[in-house]
Protein backbone atom coordinates (compact mmCIF):
# COMPACT_ATOMS: atom_id res chain seq x y z
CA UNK A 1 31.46 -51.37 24.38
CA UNK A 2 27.87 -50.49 24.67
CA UNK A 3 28.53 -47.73 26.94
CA UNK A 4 30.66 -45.80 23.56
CA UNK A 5 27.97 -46.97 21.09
CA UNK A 6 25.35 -45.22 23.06
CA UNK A 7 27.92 -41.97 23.77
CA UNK A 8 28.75 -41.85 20.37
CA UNK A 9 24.89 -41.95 19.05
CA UNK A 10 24.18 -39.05 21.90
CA UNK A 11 26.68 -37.32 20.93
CA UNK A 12 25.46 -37.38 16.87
CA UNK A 13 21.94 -36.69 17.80
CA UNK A 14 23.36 -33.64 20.72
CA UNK A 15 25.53 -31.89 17.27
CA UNK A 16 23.14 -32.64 14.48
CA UNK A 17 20.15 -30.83 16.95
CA UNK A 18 22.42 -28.05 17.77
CA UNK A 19 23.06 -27.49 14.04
CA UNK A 20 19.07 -28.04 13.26
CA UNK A 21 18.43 -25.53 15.46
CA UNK A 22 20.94 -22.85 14.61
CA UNK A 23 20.62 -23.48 10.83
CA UNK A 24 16.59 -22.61 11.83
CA UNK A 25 17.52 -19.43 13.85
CA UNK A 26 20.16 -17.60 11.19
CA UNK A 27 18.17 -14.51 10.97
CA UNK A 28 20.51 -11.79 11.78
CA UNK A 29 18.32 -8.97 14.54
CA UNK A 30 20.62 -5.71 14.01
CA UNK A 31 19.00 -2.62 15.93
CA UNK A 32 17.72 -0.38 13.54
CA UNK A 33 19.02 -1.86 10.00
CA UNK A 34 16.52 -3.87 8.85
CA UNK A 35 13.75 -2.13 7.89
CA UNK A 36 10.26 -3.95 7.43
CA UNK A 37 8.24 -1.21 6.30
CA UNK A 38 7.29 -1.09 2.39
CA UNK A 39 8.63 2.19 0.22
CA UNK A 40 6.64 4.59 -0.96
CA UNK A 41 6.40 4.46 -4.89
CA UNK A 42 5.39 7.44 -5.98
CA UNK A 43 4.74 8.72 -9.30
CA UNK A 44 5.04 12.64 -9.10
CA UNK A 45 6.06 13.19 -12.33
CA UNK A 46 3.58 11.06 -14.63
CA UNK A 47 0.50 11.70 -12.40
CA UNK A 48 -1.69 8.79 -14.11
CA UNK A 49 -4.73 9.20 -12.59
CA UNK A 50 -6.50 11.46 -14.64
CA UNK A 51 -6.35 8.49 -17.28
CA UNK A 52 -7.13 5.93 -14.36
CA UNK A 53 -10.38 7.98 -14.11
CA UNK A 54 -11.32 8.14 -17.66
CA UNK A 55 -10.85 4.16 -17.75
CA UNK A 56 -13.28 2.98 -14.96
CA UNK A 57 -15.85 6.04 -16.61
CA UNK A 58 -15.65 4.58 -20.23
CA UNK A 59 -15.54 0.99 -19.29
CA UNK A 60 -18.84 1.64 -17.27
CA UNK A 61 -20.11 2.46 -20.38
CA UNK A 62 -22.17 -0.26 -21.70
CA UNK A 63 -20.78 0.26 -25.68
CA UNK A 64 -17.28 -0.84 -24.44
CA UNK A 65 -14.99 -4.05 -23.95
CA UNK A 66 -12.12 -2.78 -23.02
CA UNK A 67 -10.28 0.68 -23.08
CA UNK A 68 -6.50 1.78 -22.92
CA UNK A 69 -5.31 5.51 -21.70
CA UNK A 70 -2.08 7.01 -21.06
CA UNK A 71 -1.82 10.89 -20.18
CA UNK A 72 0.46 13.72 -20.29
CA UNK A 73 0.16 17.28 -18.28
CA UNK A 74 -2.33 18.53 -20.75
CA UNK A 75 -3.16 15.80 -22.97
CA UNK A 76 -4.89 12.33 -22.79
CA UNK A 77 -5.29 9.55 -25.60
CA UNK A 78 -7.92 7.02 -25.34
CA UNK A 79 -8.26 3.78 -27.69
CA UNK A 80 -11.50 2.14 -27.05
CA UNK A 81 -12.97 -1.65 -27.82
CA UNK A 82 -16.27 -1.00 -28.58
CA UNK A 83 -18.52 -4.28 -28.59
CA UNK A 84 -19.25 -5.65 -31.88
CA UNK A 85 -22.28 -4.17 -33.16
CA UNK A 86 -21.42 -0.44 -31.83
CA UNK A 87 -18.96 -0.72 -34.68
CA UNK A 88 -21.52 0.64 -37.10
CA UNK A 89 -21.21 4.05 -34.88
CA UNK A 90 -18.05 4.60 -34.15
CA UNK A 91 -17.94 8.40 -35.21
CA UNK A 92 -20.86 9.24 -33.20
CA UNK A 93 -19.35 6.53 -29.95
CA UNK A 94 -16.16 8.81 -30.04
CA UNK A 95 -17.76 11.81 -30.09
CA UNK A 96 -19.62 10.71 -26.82
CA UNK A 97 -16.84 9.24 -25.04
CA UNK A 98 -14.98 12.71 -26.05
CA UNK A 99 -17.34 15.10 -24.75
CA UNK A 100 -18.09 12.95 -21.43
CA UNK A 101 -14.09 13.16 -20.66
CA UNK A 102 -13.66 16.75 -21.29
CA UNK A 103 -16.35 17.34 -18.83
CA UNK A 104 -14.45 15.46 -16.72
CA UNK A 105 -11.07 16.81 -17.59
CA UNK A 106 -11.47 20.21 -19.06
CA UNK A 107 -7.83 21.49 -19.15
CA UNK A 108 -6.57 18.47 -20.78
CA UNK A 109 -7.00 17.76 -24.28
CA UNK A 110 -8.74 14.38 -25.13
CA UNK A 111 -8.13 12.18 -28.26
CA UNK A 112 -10.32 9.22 -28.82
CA UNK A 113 -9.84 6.33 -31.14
CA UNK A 114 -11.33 3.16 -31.69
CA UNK A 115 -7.83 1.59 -33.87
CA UNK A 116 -6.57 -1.60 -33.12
CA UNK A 117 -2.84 -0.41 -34.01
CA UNK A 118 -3.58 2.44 -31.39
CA UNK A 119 -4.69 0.20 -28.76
CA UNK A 120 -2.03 -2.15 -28.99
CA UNK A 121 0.61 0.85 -28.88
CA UNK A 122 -1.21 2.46 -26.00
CA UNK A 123 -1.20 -0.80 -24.23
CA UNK A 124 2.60 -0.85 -24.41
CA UNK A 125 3.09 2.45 -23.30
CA UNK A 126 0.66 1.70 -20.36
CA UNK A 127 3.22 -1.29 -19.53
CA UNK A 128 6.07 1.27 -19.83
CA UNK A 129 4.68 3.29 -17.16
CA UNK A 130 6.07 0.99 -14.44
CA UNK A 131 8.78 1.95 -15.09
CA UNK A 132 9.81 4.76 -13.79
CA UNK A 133 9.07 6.79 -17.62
CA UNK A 134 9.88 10.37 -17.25
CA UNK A 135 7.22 13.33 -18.22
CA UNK A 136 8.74 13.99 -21.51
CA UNK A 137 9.69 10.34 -22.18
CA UNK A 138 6.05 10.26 -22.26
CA UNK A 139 4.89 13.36 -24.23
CA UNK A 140 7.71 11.74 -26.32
CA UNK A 141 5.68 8.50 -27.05
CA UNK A 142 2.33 10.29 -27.14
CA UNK A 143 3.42 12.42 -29.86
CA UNK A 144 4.71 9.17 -32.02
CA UNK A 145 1.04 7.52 -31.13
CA UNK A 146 -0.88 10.61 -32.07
CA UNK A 147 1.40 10.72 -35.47
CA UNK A 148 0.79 7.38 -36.44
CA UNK A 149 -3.29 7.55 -35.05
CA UNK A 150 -3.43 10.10 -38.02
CA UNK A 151 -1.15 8.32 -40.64
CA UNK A 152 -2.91 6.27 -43.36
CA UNK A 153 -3.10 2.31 -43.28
């Protein structure tokens, strides 16, 4: 009798380690299927890194919180946070920021503005661009952020 008990728990412990360990080892080796290496992501069309640029230079500028950019082929738009006080200048702040960029980026057109409503719409674009957002999806965009930058509150 004890000679079945003690067969019986071997033979429990023998199937429930055999399916521990092949539960443990289910990861299927094919030759040459699985591939390990990341994908590129590349963003040929919407090259963002003019605006990229134009961030890290106007955020190292000591008038500004935070900044937003987005940029087409030719054109870039900029909304700026200035800090609190730099309010009082904000025509002469954009006209600064302006003329630094288009040193920077002379064959692209730069707008500058300091809105809130601009910002926040920039900022969603700039979440859009993730995405993979075609070139004229953007110009597309651009040209309804640029309409409303000059539209009346």
């Amino acid at each position: 009798m004890k000679k079945t008990r003690f067969s019986k728990v071997l033979l429990v412990s023998l199937f429930s380690s055999v399916i521990f360990v092949s539960g443990c080892n289910n990861q299927k080796e094919e030759g040459g299927t699985k591939n390990d290496s990341p994908t590129p992501i590349s963003h040929i069309e919407n090259n963002q890194s003019p605006s990229i640029e134009a961030k890290k230079t106007v955020l190292s500028m000591p008038e500004i919180t935070d900044v937003k950019a987005v940029n087409s082929k030719d054109e870039m738009f900029l909304a700026v946070k200035p800090k609190h006080m730099e309010r009082f200048q904000l025509t002469s702040l954009k006209k600064k920021i302006k003329k630094k960029l288009e040193r920077n980026n002379p064959e692209m057109k730069v707008t500058v503005s300091t809105d809130q409503k601009i910002f926040t719409l920039l900022g969603e674009l700039e979440g859009k661009l993730d995405k993979k957002l075609g070139r004229q999806d953007i110009e597309k965009e651009l040209k309804k952020i640029k309409k409303k930058s000059t539209d009346e509150a």
